[in-house]
N, C-alpha and C. Protein backbone atom coordinates (compact mmCIF):
# COMPACT_ATOMS: atom_id res chain seq x y z
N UNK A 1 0.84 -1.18 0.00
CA UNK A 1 0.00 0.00 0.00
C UNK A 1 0.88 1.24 0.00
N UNK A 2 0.38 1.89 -0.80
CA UNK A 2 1.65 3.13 -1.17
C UNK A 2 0.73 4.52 -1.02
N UNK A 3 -0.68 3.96 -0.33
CA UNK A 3 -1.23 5.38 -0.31
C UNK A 3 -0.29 6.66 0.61
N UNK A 4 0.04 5.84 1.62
CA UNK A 4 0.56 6.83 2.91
C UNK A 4 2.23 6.81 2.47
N UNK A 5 2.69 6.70 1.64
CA UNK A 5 4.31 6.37 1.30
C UNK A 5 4.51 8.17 0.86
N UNK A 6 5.61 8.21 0.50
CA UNK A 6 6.58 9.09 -0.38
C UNK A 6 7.14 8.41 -1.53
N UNK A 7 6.94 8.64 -2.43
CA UNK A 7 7.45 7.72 -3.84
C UNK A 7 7.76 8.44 -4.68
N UNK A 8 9.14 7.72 -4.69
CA UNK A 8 10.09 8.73 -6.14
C UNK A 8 9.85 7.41 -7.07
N UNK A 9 9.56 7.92 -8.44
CA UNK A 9 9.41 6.88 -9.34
C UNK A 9 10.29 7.49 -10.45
N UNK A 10 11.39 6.34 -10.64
CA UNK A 10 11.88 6.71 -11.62
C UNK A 10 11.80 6.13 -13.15
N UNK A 11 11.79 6.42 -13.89
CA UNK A 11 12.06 6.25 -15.52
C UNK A 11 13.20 6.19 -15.98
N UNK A 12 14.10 4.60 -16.14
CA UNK A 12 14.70 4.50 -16.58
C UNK A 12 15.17 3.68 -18.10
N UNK A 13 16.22 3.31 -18.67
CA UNK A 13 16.09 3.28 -20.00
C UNK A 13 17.27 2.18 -19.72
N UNK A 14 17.14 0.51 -19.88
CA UNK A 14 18.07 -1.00 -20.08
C UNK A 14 19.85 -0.52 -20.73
N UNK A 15 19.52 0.47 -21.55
CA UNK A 15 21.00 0.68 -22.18
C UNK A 15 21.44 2.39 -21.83
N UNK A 16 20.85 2.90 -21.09
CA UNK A 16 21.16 4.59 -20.90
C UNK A 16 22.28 4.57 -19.71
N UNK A 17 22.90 5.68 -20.03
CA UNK A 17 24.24 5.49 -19.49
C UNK A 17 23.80 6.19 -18.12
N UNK A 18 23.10 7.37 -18.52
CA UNK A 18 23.12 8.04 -16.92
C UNK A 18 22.05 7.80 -15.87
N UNK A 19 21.30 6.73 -16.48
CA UNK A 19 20.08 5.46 -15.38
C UNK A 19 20.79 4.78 -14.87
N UNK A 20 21.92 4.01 -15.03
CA UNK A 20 23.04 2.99 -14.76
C UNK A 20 23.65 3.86 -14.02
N UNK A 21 23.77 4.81 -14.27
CA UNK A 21 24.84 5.88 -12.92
C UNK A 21 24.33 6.13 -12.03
N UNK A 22 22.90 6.12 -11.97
CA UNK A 22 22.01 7.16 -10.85
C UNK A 22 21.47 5.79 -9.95
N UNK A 23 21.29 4.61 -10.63
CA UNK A 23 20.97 3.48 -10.31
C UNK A 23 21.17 3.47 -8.80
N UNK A 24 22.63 2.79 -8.78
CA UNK A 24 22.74 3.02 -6.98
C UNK A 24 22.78 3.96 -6.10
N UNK A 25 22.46 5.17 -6.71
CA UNK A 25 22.23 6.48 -5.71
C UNK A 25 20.66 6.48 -5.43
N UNK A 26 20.19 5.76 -6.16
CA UNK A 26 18.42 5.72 -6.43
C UNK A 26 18.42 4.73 -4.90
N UNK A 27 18.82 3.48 -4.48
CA UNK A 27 19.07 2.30 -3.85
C UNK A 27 19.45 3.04 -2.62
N UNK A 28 20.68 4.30 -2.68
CA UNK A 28 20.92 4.56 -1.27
C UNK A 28 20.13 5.54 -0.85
N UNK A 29 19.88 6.19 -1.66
CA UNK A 29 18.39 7.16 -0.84
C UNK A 29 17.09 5.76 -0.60
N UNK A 30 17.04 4.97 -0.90
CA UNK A 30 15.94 3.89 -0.83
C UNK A 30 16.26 3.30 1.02
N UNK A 31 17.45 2.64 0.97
CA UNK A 31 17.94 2.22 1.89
C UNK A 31 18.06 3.13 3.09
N UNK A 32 18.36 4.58 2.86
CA UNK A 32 18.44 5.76 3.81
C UNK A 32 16.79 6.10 4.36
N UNK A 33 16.25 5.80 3.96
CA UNK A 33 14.53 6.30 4.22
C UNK A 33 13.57 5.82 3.92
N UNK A 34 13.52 4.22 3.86
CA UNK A 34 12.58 3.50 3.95
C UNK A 34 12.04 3.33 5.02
N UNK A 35 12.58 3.53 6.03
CA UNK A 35 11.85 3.41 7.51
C UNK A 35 11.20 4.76 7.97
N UNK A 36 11.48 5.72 7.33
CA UNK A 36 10.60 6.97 7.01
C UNK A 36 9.44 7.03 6.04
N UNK A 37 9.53 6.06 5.14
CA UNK A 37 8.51 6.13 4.51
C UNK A 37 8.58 6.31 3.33
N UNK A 38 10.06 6.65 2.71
CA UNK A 38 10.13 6.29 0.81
C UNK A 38 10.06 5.09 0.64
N UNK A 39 9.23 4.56 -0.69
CA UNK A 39 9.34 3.97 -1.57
C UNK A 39 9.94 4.21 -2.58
N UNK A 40 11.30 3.36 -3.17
CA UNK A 40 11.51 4.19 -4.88
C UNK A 40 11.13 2.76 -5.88
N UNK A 41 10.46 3.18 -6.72
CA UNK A 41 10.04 2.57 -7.96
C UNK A 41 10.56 2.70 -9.34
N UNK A 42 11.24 1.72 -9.82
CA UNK A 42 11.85 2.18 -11.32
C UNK A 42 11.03 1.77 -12.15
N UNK A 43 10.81 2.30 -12.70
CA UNK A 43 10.15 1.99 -14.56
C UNK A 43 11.19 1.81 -15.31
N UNK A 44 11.39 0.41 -15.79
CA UNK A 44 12.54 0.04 -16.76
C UNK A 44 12.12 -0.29 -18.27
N UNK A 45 12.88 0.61 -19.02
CA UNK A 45 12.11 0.48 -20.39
C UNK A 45 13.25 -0.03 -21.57
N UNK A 46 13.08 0.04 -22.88
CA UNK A 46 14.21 0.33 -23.81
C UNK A 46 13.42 0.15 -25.40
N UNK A 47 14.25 1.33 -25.99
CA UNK A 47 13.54 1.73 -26.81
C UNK A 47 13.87 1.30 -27.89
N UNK A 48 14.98 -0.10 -28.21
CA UNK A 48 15.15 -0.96 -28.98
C UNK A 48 14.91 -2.36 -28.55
N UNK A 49 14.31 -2.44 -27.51
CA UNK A 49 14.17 -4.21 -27.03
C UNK A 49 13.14 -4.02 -26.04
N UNK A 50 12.25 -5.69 -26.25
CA UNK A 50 11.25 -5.90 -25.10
C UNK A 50 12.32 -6.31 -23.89
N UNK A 51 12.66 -5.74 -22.73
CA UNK A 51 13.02 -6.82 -21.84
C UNK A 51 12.24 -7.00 -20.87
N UNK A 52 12.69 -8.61 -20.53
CA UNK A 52 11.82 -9.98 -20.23
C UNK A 52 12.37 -9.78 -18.28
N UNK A 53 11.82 -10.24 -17.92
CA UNK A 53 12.10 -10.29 -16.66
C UNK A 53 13.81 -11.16 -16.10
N UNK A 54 14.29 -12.02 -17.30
CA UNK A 54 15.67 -12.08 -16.92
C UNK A 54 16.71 -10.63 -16.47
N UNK A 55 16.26 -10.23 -17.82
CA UNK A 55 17.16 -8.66 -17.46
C UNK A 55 16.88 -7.95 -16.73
N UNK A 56 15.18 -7.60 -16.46
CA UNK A 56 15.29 -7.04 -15.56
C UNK A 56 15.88 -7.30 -14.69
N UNK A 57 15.73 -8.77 -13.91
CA UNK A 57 16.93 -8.98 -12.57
C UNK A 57 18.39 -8.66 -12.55
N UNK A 58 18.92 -9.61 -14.16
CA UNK A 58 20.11 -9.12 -14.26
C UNK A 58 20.36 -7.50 -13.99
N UNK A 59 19.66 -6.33 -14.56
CA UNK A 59 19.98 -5.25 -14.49
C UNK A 59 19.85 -4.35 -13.04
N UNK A 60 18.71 -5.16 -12.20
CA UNK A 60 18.35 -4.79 -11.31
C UNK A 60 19.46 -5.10 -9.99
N UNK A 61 20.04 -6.44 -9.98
CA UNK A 61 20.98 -7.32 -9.09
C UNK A 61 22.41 -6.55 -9.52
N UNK A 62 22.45 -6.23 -10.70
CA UNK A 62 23.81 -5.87 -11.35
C UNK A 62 24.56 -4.33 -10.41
N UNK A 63 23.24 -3.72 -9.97
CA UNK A 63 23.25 -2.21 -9.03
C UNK A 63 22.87 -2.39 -7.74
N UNK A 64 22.50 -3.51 -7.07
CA UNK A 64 22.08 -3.70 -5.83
C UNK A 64 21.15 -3.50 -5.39
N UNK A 65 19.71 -3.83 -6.00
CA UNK A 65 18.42 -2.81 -6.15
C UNK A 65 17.52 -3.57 -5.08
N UNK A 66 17.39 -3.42 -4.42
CA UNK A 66 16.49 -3.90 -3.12
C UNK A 66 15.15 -3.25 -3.52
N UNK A 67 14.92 -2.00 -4.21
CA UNK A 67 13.55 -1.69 -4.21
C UNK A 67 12.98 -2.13 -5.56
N UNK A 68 11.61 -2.45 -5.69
CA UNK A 68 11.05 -2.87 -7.08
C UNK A 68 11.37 -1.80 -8.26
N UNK A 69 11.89 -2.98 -9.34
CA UNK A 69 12.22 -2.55 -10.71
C UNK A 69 11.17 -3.24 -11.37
N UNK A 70 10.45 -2.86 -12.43
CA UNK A 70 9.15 -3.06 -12.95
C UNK A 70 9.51 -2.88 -14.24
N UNK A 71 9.17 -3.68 -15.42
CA UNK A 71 9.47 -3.33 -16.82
C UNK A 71 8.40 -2.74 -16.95
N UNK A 72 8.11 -1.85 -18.24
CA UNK A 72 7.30 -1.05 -18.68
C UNK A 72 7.67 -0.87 -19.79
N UNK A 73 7.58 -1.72 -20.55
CA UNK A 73 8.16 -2.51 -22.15
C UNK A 73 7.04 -1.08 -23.05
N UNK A 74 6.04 -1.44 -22.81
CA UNK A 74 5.28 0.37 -24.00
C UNK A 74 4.92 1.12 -22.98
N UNK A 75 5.58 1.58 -21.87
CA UNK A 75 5.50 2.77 -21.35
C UNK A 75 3.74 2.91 -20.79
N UNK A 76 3.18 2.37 -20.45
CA UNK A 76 1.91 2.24 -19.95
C UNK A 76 1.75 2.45 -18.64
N UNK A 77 2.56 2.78 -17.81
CA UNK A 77 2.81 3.59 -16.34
C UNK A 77 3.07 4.71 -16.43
N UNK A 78 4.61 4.65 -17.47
CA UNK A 78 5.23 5.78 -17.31
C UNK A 78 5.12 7.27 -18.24
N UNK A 79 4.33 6.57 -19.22
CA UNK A 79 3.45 7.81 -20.19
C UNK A 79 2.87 8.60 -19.28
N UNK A 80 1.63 8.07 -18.77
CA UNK A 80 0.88 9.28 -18.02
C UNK A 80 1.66 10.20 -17.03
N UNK A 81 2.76 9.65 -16.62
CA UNK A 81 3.35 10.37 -15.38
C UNK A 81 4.45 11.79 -16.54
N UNK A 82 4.88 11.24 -17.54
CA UNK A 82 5.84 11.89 -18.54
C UNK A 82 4.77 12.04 -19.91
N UNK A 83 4.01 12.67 -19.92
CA UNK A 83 3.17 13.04 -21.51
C UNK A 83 4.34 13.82 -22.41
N UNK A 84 4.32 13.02 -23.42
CA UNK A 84 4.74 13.82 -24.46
C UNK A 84 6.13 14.47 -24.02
N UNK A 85 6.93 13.53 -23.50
CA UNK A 85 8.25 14.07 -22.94
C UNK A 85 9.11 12.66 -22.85
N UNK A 86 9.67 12.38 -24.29
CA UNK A 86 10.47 11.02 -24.31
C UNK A 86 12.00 11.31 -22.97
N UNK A 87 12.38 10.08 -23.17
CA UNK A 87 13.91 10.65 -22.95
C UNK A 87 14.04 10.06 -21.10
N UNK A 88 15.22 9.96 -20.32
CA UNK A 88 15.28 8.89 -19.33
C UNK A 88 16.90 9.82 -18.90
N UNK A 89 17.17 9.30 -17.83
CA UNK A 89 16.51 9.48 -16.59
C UNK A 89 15.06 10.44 -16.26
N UNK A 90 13.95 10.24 -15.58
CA UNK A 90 13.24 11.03 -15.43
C UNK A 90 12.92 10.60 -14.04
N UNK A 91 12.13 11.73 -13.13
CA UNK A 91 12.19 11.06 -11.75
C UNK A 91 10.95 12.05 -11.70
N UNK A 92 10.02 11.63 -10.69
CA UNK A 92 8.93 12.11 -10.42
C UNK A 92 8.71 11.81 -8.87
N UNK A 93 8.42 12.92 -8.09
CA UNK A 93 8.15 12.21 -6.61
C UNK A 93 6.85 12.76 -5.85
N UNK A 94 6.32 11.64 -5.57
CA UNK A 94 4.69 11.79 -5.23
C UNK A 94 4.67 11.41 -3.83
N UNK A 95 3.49 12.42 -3.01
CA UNK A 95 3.44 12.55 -1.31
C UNK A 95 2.54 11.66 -1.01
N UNK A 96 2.15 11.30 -0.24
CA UNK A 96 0.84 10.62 0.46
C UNK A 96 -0.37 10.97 -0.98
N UNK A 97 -0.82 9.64 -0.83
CA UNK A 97 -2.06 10.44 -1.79
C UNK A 97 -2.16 10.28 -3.14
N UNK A 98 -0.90 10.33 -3.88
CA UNK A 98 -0.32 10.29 -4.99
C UNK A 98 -0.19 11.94 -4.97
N UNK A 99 0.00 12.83 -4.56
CA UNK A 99 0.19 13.96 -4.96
C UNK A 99 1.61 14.32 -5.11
N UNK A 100 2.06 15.31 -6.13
CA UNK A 100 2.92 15.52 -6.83
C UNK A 100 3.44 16.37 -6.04
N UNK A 101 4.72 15.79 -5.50
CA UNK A 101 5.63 16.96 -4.50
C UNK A 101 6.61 17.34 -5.56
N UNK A 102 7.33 17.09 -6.35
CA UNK A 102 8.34 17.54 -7.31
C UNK A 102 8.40 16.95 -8.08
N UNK A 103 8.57 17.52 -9.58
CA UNK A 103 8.14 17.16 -11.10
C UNK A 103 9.54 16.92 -11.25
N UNK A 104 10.63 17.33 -11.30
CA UNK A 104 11.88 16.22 -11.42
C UNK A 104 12.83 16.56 -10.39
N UNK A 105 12.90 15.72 -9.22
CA UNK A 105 13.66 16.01 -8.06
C UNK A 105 15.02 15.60 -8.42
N UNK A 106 16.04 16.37 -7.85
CA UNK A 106 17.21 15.98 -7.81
C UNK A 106 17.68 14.97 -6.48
N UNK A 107 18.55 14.02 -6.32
CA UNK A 107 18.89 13.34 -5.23
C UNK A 107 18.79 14.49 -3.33
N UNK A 108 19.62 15.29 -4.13
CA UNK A 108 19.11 15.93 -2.49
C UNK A 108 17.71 17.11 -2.02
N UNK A 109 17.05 16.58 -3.20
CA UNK A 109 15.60 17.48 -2.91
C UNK A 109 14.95 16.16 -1.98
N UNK A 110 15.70 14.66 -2.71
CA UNK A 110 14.83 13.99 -1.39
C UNK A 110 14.94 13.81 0.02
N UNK A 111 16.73 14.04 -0.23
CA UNK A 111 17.31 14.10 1.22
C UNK A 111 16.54 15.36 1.99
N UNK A 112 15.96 16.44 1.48
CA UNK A 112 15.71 17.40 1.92
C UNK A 112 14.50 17.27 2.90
N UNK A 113 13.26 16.32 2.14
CA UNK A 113 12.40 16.04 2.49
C UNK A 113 12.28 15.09 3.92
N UNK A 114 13.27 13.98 3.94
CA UNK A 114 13.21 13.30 5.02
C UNK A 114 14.41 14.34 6.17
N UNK A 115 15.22 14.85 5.45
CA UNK A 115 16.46 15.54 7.02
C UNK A 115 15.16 16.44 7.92
């Protein structure tokens, strides 16, 4: 149940270089404030291949990802949250409620929220 959570959801891309970078910084803000109450959620996509739930693990295990990585092979989550705005890394972070606390947070806008 994610009504009462904090959730950064991110949009990431199987072959993008700077999703793979942000990857385990995504994991240590996860690990830093889950007992506060973030959830982080990735949306894993790629815009030359379906991937299958092998890769996802592989890609997910490969960064140390303790929080759910979710494929989203045609973007059917992550459209509505990103209309008409291709392109990855994207991060979106939603308060209790689903309400929209910041349209693209940087790593220490979340630290900001839990310090």
């Amino acid at each position: 149940d994610l009504c009462d959570k904090t959730v950064l959801v991110v949009r990431a891309g199987f072959d993008c270089g700077a999703c793979n970078e942000n990857a385990p910084k995504h994991q240590e803000l996860y690990a830093a404030y889950r007992d506060q109450g973030l959830v982080v959620v990735t949306l894993l996509h790629d815009y030359t291949q379906e991937i299958g739930i092998d890769q996802q693990n592989i890609w997910a295990n490969q960064y140390g990802l303790e929080h759910p990585v979710l494929t989203d092979n045609d973007q059917l989550v992550s459209e509505p949250l990103w209309p008409d705005k291709p392109g990855r890394p994207m991060h979106r972070l939603l308060g209790p409620g689903a309400v929209l606390l910041h349209g693209d947070p940087t790593h220490e806008d979340v630290i900001a929220l839990f310090e």
